[in-house]
C-alpha atoms as a PDB file:
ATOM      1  CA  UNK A   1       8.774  -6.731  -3.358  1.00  0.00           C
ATOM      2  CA  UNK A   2      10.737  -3.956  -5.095  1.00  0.00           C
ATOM      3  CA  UNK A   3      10.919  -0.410  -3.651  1.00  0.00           C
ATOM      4  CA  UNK A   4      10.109   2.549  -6.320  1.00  0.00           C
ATOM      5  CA  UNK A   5       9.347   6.404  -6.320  1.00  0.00           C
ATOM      6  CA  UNK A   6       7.954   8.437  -8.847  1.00  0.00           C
ATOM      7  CA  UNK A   7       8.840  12.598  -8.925  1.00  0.00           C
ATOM      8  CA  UNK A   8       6.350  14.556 -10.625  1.00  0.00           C
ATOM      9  CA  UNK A   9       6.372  18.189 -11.645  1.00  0.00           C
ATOM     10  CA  UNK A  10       2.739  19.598 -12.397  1.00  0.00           C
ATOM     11  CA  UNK A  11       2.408  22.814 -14.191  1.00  0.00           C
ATOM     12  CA  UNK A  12       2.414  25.904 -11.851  1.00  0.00           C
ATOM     13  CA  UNK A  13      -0.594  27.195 -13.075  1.00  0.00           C
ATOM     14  CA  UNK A  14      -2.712  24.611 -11.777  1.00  0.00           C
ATOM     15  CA  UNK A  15      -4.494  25.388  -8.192  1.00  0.00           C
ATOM     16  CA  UNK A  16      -2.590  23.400  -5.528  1.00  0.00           C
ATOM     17  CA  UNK A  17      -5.653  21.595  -3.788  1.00  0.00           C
ATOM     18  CA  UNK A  18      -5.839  20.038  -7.926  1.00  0.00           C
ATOM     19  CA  UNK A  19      -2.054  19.255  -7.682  1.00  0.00           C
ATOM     20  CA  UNK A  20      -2.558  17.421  -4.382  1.00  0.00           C
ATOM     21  CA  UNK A  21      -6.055  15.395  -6.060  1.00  0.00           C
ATOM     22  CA  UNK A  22      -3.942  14.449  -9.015  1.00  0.00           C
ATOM     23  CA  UNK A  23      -1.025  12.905  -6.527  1.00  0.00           C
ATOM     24  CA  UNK A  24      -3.754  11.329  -4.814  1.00  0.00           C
ATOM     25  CA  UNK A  25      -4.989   9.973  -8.267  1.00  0.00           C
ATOM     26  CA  UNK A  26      -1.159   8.368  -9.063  1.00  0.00           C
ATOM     27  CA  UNK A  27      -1.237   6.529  -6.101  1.00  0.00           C
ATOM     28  CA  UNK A  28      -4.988   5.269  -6.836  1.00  0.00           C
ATOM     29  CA  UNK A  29      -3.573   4.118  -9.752  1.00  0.00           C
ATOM     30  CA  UNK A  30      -0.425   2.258  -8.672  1.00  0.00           C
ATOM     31  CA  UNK A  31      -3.127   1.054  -5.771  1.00  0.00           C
ATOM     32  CA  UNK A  32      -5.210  -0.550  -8.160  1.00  0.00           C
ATOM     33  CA  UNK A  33      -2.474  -2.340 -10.234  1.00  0.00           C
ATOM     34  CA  UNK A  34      -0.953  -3.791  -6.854  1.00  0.00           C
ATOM     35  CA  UNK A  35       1.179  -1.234  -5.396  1.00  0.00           C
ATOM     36  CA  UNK A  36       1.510  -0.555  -1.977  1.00  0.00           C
ATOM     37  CA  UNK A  37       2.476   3.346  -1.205  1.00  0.00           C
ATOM     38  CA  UNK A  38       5.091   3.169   1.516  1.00  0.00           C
ATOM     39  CA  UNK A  39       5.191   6.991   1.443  1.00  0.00           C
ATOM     40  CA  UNK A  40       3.773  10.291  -0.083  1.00  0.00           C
ATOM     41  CA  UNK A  41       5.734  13.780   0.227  1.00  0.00           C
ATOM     42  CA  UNK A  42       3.922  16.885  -1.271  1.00  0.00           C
ATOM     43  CA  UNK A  43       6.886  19.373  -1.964  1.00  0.00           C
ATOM     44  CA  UNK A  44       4.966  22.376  -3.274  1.00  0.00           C
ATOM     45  CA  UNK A  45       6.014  24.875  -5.857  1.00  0.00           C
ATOM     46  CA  UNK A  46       9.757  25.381  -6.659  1.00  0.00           C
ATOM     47  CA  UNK A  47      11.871  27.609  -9.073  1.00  0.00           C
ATOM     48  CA  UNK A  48      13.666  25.039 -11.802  1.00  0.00           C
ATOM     49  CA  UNK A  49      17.357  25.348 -12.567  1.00  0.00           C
ATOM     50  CA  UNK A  50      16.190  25.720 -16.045  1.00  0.00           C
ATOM     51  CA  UNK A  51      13.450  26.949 -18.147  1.00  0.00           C
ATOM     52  CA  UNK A  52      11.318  23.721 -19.178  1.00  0.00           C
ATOM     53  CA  UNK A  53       8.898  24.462 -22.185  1.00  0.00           C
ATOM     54  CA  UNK A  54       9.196  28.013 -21.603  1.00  0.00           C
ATOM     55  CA  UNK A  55       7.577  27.324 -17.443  1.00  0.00           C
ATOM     56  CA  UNK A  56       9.808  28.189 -14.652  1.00  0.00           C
ATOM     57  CA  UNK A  57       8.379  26.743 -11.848  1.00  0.00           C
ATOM     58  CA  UNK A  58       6.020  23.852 -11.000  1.00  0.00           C
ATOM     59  CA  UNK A  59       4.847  21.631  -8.441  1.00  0.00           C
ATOM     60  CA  UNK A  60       7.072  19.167  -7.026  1.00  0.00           C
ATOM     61  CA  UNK A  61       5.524  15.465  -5.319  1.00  0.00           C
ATOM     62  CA  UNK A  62       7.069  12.255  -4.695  1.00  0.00           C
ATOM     63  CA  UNK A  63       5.268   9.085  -4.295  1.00  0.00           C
ATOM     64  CA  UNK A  64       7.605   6.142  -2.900  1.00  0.00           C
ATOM     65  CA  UNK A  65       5.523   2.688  -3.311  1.00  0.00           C
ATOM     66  CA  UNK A  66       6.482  -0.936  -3.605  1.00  0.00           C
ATOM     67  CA  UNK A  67       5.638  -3.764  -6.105  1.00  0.00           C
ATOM     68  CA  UNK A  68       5.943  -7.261  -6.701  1.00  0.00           C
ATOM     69  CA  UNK A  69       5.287  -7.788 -10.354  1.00  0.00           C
ATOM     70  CA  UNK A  70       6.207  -4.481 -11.618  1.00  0.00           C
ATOM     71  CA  UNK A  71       5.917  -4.915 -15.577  1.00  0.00           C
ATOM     72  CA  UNK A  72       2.782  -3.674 -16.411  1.00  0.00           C
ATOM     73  CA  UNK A  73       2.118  -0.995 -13.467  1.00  0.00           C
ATOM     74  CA  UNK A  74       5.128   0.891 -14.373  1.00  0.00           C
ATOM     75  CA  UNK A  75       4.119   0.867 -18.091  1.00  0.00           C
ATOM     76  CA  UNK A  76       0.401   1.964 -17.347  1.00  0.00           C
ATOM     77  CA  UNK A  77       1.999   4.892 -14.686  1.00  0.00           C
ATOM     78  CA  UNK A  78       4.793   6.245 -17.349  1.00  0.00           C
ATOM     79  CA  UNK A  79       2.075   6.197 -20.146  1.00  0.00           C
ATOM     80  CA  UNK A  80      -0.627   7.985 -17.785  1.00  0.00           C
ATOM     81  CA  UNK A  81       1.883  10.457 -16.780  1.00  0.00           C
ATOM     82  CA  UNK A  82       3.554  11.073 -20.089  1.00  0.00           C
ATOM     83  CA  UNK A  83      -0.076  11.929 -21.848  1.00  0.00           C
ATOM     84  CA  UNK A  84      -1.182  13.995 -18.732  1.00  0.00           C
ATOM     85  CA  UNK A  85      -1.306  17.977 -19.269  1.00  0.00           C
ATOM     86  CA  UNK A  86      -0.782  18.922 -15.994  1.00  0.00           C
ATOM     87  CA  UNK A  87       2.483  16.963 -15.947  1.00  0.00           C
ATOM     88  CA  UNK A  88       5.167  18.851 -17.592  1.00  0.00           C
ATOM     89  CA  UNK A  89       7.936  15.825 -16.199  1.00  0.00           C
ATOM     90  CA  UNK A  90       8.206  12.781 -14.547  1.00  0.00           C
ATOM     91  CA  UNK A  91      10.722  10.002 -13.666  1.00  0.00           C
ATOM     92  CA  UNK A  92      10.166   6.672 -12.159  1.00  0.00           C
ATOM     93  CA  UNK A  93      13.316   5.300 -10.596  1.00  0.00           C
ATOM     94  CA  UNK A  94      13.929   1.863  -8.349  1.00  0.00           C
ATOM     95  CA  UNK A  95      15.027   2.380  -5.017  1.00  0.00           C
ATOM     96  CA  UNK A  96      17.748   0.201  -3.469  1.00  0.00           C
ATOM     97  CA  UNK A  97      16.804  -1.625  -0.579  1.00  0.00           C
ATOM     98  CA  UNK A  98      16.315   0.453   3.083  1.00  0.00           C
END
């Protein structure tokens, strides 16, 4: 199997009990196309380094989850999070063996 995270940053103005459904929603979704989630950490709101589409804070998560065919779950997570309004970024990154 092949270790993964995703970061997310949801908009600020959402209410953080929504924040922490739609992490829970993620990992129902990698869940459903196979994944097992090794690990879920909820950061809370943060200040950015930088202005991102004119927000300067949002809501930080990580989900850390393992696969073993990855090709379509990763495409089905970056398109759900990439058309998702409450998302303002997101990055998917493999994880080197721990």
């Amino acid at each position: 199997m092949r270790n993964y995270e995703v970061m997310t940053i949801h908009r600020p103005d959402i209410v953080e009990d929504d924040v922490r459904l739609k992490v829970k929603e993620i990992e129902a979704l990698l869940q459903a196309r196979g994944a097992e989630i090794t690990d879920s950490d909820f950061w809370g709101k943060r200040r950015f380094a930088y202005e991102i589409d004119h927000i300067r804070e949002g809501y930080y998560s990580v989900v850390q989850f393992a696969l073993e065919n990855p090709a379509g779950a990763l495409d089905d997570l970056d398109r759900a999070l990439a058309l998702s309004d409450a998302v303002v970024r997101h990055k998917v990154v493999r994880r080197e063996k721990s």
